[in-house]
PDB file of N, CA and C in Angstrom:
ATOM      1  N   UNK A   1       3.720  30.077  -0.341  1.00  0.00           N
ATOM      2  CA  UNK A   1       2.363  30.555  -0.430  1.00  0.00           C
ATOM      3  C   UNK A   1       1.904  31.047   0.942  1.00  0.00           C
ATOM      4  N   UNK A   2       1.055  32.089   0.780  1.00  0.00           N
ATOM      5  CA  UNK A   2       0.979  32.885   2.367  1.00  0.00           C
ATOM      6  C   UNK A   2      -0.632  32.183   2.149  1.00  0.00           C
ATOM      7  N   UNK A   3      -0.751  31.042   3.350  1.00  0.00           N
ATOM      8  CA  UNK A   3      -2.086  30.577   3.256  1.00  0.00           C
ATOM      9  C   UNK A   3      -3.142  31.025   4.132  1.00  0.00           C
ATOM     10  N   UNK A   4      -4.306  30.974   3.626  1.00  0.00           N
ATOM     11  CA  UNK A   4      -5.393  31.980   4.615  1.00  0.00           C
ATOM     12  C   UNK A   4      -6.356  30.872   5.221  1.00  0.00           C
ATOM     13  N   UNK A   5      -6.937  31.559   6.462  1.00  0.00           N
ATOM     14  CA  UNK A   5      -7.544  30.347   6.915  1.00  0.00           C
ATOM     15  C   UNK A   5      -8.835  30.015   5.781  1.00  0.00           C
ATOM     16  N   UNK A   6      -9.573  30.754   4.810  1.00  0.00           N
ATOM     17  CA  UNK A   6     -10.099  30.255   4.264  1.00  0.00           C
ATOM     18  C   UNK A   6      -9.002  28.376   3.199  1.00  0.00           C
ATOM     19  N   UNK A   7      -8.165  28.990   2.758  1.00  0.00           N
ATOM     20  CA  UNK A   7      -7.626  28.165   1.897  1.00  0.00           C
ATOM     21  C   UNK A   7      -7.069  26.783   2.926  1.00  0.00           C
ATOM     22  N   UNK A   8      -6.792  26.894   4.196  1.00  0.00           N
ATOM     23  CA  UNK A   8      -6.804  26.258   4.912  1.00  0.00           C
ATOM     24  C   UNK A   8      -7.352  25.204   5.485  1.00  0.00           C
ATOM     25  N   UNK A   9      -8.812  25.845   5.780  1.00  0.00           N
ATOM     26  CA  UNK A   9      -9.899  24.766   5.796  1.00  0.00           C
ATOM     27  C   UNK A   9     -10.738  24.365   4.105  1.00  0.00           C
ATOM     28  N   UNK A  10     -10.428  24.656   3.277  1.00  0.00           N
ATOM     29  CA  UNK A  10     -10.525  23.909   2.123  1.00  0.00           C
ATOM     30  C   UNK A  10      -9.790  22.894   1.946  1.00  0.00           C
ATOM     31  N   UNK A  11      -8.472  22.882   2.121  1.00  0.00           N
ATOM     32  CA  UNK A  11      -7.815  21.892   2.077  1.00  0.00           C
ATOM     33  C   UNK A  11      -7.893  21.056   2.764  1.00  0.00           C
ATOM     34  N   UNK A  12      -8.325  21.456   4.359  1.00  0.00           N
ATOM     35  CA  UNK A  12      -8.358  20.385   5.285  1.00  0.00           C
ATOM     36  C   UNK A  12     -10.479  19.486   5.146  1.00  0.00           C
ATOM     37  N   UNK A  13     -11.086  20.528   4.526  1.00  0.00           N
ATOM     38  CA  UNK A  13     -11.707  19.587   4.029  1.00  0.00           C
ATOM     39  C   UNK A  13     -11.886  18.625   2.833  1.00  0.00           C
ATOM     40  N   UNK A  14     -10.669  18.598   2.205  1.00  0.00           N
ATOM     41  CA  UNK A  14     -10.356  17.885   0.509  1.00  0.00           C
ATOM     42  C   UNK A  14      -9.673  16.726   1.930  1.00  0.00           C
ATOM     43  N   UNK A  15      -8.860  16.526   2.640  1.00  0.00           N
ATOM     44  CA  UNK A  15      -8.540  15.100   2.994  1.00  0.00           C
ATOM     45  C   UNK A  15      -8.520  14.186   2.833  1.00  0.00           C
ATOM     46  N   UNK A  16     -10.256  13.815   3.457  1.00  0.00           N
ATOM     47  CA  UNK A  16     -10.530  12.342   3.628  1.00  0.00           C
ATOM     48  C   UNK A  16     -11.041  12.092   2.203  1.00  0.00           C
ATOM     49  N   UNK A  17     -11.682  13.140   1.425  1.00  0.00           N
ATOM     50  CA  UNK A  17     -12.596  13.047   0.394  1.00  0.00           C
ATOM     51  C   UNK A  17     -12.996  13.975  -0.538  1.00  0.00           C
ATOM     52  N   UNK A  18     -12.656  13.510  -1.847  1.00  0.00           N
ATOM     53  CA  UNK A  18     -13.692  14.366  -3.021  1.00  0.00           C
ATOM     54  C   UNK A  18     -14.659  15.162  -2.683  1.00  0.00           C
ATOM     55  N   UNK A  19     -14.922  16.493  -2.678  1.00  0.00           N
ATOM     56  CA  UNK A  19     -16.046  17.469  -2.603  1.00  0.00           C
ATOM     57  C   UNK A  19     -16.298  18.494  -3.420  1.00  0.00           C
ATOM     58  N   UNK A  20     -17.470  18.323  -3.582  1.00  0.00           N
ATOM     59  CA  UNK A  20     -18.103  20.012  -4.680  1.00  0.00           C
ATOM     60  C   UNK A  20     -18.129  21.061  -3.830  1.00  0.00           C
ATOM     61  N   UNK A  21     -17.915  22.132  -4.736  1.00  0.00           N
ATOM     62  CA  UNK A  21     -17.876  23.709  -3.782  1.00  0.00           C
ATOM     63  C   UNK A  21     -19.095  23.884  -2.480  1.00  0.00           C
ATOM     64  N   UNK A  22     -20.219  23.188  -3.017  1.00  0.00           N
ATOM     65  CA  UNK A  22     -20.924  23.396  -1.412  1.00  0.00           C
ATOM     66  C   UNK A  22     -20.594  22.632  -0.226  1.00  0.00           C
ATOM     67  N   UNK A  23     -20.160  21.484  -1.023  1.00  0.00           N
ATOM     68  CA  UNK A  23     -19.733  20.116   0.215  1.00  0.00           C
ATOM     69  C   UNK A  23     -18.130  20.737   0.667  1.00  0.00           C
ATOM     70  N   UNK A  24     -17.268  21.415   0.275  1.00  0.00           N
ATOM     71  CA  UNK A  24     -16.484  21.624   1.146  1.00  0.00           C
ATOM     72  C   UNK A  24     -16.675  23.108   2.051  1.00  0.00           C
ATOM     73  N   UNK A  25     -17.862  24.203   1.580  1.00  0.00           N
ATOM     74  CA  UNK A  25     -18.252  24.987   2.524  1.00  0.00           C
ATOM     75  C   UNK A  25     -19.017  24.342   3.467  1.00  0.00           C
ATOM     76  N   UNK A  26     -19.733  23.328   3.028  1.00  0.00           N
ATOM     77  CA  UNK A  26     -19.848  22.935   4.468  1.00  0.00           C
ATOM     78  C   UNK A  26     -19.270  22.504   5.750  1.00  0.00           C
ATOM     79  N   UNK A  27     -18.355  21.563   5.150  1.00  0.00           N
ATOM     80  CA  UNK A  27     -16.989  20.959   5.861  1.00  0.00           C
ATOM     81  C   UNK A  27     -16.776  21.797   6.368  1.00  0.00           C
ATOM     82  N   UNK A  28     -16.360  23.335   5.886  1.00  0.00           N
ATOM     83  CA  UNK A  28     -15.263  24.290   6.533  1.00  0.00           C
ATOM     84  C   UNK A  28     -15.856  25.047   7.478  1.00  0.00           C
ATOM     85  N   UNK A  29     -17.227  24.936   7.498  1.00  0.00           N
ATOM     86  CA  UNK A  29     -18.499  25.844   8.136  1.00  0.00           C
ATOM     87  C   UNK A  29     -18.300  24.463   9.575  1.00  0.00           C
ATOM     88  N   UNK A  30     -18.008  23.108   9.302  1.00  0.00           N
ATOM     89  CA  UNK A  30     -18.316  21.890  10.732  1.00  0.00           C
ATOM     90  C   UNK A  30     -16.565  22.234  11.081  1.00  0.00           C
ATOM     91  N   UNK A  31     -15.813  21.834  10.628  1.00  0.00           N
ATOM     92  CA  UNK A  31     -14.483  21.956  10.929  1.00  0.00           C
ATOM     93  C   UNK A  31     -13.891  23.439  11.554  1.00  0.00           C
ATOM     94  N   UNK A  32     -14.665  24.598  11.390  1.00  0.00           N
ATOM     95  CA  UNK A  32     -14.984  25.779  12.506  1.00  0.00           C
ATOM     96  C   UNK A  32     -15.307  25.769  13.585  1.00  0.00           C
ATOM     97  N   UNK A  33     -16.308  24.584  13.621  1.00  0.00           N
ATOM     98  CA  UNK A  33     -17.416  24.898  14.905  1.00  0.00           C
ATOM     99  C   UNK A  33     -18.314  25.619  14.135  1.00  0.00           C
ATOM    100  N   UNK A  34     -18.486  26.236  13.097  1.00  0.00           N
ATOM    101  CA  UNK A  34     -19.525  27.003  12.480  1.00  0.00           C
ATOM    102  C   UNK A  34     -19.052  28.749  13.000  1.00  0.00           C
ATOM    103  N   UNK A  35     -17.692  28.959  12.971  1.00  0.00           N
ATOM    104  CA  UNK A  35     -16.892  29.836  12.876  1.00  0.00           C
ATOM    105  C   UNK A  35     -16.742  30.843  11.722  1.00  0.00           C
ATOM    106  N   UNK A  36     -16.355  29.994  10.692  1.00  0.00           N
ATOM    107  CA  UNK A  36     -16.159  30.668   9.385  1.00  0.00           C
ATOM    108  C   UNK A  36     -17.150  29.948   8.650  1.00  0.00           C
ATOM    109  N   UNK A  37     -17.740  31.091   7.805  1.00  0.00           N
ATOM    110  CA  UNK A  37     -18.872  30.637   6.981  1.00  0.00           C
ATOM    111  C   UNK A  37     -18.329  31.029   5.220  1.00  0.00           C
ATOM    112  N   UNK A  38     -17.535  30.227   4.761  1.00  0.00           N
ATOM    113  CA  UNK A  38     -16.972  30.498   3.318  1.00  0.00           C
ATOM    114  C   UNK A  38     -18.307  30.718   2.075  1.00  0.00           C
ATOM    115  N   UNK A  39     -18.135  32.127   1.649  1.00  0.00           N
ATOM    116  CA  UNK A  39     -19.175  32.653   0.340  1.00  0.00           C
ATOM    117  C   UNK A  39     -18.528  31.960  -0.635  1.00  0.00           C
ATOM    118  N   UNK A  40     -19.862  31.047  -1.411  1.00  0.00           N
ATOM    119  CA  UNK A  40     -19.338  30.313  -2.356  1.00  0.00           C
ATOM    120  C   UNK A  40     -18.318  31.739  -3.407  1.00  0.00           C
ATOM    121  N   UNK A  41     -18.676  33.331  -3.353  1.00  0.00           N
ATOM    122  CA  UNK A  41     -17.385  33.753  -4.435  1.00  0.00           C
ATOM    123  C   UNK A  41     -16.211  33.607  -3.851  1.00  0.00           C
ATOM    124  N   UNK A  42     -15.710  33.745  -2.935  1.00  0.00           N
ATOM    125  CA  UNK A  42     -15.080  33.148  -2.352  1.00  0.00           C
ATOM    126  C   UNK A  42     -14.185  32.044  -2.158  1.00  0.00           C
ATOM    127  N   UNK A  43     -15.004  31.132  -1.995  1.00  0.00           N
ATOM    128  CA  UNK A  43     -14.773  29.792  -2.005  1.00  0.00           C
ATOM    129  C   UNK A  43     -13.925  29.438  -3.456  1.00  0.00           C
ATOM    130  N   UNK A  44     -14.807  30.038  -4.749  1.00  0.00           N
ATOM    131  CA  UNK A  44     -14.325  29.590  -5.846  1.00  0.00           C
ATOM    132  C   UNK A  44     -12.956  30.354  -6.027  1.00  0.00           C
ATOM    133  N   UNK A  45     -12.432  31.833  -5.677  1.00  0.00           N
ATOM    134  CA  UNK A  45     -11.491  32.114  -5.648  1.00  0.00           C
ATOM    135  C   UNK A  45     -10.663  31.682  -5.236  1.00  0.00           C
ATOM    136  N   UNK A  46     -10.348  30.950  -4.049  1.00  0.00           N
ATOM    137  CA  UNK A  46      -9.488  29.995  -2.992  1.00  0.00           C
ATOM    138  C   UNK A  46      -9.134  28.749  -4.019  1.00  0.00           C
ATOM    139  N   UNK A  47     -10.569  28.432  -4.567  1.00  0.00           N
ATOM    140  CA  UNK A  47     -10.143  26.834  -5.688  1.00  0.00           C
ATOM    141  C   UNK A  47      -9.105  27.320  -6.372  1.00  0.00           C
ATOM    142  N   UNK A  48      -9.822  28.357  -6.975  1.00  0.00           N
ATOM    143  CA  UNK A  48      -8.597  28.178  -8.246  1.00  0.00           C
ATOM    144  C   UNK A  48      -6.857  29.067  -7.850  1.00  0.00           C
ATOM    145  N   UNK A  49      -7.171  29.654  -6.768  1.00  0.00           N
ATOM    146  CA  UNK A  49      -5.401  29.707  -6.274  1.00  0.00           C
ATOM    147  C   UNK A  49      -4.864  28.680  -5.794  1.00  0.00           C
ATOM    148  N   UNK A  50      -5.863  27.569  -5.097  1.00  0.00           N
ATOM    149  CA  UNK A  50      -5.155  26.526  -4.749  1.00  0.00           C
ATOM    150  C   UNK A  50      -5.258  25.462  -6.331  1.00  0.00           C
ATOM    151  N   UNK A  51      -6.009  25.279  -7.019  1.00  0.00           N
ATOM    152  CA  UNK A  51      -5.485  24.757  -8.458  1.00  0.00           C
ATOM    153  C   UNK A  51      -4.368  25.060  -8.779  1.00  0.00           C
ATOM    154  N   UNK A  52      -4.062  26.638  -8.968  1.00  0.00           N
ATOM    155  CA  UNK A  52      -3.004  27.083  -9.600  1.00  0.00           C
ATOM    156  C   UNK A  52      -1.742  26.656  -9.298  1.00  0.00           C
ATOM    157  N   UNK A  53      -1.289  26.319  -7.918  1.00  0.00           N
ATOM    158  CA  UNK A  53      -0.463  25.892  -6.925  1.00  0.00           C
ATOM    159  C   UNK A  53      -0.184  24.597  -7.274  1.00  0.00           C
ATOM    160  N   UNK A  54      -1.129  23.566  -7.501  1.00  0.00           N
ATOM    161  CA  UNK A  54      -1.358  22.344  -7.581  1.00  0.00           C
ATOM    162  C   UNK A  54      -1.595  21.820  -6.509  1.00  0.00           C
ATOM    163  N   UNK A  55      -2.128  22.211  -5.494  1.00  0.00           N
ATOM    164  CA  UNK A  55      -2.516  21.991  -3.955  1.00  0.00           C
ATOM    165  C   UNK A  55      -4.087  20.625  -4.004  1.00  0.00           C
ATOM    166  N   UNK A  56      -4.637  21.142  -5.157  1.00  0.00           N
ATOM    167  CA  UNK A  56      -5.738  20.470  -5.214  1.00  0.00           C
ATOM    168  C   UNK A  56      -5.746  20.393  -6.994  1.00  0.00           C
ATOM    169  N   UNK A  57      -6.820  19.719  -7.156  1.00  0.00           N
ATOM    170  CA  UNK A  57      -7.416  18.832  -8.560  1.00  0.00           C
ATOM    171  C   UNK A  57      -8.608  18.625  -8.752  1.00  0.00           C
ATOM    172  N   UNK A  58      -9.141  18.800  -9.987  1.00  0.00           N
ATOM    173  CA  UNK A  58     -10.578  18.813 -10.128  1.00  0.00           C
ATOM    174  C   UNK A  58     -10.233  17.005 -10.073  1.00  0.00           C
ATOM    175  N   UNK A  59     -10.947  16.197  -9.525  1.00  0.00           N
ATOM    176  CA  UNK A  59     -11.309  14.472  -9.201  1.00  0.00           C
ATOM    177  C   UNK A  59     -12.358  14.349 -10.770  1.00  0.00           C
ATOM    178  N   UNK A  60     -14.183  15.032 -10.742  1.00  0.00           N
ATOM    179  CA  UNK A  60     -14.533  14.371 -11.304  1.00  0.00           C
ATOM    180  C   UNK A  60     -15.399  15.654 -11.521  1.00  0.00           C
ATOM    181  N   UNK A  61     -16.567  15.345 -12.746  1.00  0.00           N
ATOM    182  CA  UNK A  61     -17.638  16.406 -12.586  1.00  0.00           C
ATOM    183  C   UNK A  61     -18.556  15.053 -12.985  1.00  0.00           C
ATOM    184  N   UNK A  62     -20.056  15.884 -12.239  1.00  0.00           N
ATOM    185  CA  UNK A  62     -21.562  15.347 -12.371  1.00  0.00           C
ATOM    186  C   UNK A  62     -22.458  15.916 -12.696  1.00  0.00           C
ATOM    187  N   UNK A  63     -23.304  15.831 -13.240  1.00  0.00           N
ATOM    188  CA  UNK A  63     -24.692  16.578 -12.845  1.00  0.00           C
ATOM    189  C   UNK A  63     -25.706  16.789 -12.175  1.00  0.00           C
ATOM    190  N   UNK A  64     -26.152  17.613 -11.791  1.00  0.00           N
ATOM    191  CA  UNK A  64     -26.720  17.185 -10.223  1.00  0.00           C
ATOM    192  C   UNK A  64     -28.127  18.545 -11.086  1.00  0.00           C
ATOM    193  N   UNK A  65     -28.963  17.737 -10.639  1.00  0.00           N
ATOM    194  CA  UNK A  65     -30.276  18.912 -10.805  1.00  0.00           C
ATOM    195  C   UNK A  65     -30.194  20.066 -12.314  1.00  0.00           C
ATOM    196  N   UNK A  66     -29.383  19.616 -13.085  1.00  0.00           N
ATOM    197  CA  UNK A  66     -29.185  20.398 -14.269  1.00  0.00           C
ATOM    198  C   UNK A  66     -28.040  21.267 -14.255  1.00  0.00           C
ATOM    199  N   UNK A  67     -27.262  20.826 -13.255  1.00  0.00           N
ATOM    200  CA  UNK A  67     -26.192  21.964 -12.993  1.00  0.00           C
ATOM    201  C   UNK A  67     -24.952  21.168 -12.808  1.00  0.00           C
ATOM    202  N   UNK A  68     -24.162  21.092 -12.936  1.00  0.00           N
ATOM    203  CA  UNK A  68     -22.567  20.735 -13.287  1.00  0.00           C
ATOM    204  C   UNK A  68     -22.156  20.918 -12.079  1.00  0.00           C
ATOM    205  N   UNK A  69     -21.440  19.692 -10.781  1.00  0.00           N
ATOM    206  CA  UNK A  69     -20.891  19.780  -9.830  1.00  0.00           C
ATOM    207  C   UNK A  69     -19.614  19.516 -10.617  1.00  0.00           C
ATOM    208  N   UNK A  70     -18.881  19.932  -9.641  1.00  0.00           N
ATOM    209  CA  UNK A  70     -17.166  20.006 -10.029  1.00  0.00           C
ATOM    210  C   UNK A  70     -16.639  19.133  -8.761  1.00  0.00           C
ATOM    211  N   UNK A  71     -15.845  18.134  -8.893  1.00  0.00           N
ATOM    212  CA  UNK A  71     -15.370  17.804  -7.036  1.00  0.00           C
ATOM    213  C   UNK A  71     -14.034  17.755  -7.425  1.00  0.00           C
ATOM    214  N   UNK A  72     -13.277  18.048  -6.460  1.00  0.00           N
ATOM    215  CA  UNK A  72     -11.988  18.423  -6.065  1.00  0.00           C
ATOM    216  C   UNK A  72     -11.633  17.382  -5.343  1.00  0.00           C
ATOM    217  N   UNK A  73     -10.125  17.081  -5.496  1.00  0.00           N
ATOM    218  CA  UNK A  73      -9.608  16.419  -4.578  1.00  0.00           C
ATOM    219  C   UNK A  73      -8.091  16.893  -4.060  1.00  0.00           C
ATOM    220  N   UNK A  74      -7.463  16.939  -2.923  1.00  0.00           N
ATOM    221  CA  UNK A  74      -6.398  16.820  -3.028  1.00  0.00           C
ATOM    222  C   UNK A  74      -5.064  16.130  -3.062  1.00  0.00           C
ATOM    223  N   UNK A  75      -4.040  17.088  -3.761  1.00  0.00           N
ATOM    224  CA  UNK A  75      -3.236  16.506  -4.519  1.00  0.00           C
ATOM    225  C   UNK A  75      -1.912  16.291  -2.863  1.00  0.00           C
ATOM    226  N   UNK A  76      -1.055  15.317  -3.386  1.00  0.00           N
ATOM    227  CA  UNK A  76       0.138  14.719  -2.944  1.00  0.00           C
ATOM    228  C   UNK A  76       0.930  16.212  -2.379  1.00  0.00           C
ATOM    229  N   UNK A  77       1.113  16.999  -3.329  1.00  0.00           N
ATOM    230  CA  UNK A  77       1.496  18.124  -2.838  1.00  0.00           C
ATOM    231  C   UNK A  77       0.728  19.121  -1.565  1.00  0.00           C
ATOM    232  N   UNK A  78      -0.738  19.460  -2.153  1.00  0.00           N
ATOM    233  CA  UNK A  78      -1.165  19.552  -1.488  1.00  0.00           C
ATOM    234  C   UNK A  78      -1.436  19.120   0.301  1.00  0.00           C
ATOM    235  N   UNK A  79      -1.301  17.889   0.141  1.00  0.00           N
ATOM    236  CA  UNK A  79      -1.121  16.970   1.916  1.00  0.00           C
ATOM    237  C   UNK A  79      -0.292  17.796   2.672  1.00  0.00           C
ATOM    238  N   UNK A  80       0.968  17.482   1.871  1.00  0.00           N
ATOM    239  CA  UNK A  80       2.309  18.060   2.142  1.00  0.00           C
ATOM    240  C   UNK A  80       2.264  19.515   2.461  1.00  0.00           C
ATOM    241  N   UNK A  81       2.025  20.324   1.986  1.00  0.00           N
ATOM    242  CA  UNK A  81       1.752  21.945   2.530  1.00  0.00           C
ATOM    243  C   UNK A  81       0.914  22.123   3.503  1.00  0.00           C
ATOM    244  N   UNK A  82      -0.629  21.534   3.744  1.00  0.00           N
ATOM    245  CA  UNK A  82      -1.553  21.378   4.855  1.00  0.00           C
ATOM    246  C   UNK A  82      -0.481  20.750   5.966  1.00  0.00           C
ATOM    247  N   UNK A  83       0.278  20.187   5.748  1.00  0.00           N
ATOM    248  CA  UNK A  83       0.605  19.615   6.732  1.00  0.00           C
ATOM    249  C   UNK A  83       1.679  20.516   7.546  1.00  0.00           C
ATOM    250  N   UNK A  84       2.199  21.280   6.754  1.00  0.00           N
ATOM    251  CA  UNK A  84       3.339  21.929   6.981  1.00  0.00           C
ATOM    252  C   UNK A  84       2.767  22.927   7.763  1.00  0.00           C
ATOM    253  N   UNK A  85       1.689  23.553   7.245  1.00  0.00           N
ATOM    254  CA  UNK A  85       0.775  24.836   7.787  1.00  0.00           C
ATOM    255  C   UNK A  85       0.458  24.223   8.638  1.00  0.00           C
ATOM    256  N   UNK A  86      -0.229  23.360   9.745  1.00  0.00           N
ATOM    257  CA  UNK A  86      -0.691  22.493  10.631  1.00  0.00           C
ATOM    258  C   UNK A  86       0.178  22.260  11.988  1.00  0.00           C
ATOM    259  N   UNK A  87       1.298  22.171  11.307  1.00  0.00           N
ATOM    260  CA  UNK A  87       2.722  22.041  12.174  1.00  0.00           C
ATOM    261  C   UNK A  87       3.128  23.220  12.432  1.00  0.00           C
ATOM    262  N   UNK A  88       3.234  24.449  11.517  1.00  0.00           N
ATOM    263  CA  UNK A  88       3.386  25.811  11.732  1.00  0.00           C
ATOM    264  C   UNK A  88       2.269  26.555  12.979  1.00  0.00           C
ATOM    265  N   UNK A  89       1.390  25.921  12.811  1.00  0.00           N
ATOM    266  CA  UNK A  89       0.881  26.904  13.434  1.00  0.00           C
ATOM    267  C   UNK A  89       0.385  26.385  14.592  1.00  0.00           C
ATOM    268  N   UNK A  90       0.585  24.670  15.035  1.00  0.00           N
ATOM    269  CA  UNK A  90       0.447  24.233  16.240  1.00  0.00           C
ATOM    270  C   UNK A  90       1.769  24.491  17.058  1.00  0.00           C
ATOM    271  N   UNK A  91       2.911  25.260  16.148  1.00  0.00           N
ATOM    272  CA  UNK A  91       3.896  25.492  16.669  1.00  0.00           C
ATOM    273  C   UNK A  91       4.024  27.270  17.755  1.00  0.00           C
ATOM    274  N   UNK A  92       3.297  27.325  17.051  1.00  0.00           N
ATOM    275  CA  UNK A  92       2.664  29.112  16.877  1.00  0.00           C
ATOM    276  C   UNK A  92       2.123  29.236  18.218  1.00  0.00           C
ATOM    277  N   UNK A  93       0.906  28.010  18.190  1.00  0.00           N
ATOM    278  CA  UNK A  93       0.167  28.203  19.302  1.00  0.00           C
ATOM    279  C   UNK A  93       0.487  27.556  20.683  1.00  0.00           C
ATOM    280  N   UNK A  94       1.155  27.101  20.670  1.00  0.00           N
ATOM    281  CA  UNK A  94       2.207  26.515  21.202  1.00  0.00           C
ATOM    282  C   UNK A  94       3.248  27.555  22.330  1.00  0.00           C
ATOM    283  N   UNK A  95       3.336  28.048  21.189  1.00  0.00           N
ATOM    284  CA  UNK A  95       4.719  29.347  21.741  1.00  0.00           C
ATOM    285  C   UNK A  95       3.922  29.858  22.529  1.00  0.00           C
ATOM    286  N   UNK A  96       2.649  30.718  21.792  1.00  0.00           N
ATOM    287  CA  UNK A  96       1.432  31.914  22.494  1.00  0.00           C
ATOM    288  C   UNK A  96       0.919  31.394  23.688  1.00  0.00           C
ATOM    289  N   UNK A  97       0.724  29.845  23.947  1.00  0.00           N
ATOM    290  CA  UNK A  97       0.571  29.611  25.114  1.00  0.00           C
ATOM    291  C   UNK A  97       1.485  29.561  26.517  1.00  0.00           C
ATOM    292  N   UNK A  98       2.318  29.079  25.786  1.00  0.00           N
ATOM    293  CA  UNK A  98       3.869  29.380  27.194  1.00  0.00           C
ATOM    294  C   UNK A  98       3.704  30.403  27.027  1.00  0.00           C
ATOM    295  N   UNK A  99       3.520  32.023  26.464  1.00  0.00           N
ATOM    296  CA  UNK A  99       3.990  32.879  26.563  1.00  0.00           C
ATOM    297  C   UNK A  99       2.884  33.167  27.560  1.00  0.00           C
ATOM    298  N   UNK A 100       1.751  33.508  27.541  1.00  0.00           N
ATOM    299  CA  UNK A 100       0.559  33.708  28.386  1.00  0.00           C
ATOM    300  C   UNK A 100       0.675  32.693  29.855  1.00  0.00           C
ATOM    301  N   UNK A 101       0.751  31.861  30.051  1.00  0.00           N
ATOM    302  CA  UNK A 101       1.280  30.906  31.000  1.00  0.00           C
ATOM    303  C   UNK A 101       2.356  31.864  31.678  1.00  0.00           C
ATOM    304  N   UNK A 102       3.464  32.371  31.182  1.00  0.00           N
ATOM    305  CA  UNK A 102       4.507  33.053  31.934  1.00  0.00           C
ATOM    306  C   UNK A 102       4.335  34.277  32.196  1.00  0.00           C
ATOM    307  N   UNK A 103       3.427  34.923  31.604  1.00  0.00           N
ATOM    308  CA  UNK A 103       2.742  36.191  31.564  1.00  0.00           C
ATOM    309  C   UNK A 103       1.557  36.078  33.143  1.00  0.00           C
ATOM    310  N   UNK A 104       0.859  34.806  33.160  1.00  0.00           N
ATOM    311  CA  UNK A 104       0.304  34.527  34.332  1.00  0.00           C
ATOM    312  C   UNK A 104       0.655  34.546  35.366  1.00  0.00           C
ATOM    313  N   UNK A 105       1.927  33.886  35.263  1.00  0.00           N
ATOM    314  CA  UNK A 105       2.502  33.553  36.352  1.00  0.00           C
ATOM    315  C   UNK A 105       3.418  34.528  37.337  1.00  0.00           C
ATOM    316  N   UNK A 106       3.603  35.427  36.372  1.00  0.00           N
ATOM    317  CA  UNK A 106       4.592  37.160  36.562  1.00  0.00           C
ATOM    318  C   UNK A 106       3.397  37.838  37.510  1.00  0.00           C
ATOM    319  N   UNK A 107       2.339  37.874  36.884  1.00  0.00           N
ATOM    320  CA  UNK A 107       1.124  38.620  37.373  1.00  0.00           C
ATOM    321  C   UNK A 107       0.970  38.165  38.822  1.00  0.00           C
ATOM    322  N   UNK A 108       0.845  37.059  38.857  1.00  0.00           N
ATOM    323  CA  UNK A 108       0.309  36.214  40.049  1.00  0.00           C
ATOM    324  C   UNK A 108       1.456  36.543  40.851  1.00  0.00           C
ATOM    325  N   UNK A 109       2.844  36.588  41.228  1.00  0.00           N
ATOM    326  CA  UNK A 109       4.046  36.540  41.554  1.00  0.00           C
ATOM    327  C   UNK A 109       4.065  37.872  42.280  1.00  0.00           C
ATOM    328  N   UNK A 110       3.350  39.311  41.462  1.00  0.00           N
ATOM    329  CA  UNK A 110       3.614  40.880  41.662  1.00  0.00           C
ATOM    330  C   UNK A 110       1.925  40.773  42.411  1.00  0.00           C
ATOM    331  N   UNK A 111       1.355  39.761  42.628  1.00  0.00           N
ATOM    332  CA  UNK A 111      -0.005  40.159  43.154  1.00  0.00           C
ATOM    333  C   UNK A 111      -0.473  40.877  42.473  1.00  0.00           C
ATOM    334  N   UNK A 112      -0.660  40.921  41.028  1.00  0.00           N
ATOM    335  CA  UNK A 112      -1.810  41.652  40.422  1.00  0.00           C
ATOM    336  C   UNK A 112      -2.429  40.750  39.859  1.00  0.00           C
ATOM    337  N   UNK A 113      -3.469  41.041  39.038  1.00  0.00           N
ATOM    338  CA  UNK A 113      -4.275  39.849  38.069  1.00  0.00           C
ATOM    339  C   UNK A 113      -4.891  41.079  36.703  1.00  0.00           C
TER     340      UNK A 113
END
């Protein structure tokens, strides 16, 4: 699955806990810094590719104010792929930093900046 940072921080806000579509735009809106701001159409598109996957699970539904919350949780599988993406891309950033670091250091070396 080619994962996007939206689907990304959905998942990484399903973690610790069960959430309805606004409670994990919010999460993903604090877990930014208030970076990415996920449109609930959006948002619901991401659910259900990550449903489809089995990445996540509807947990429970409520009613809240006359309206039907849905909360999600994620699944065993799910962990497992966040985690993988997590490792991928601290690997990523990782690299991009030695690379800039040696890129610095070339500069500094030829007296330019």
């Amino acid at each position: 699955m080619n994962m996007t940072e939206p689907m990304f921080l959905a998942l990484t806000a399903l973690v610790d806990e069960p959430r309805h579509g606004y409670g994990i735009v919010q999460e993903a809106d604090r877990l930014s810094g208030g970076r990415v701001h996920l449109k609930i159409g959006t948002l619901y598109g991401v659910l259900d590719r990550l449903a489809g996957a089995g990445l996540i699970e509807l947990d429970h539904e409520e009613a809240h104010q006359g309206r039907l919350r849905r909360y999600y949780r994620l699944t065993d599988e799910g962990a497992r792929v966040l985690e993988e993406e997590a490792a991928r891309m601290a690997a990523t950033a990782r690299t991009a930093t030695a690379r800039l670091r040696a890129r610095s250091s070339a500069r500094l070396a030829r007296g330019t900046t």
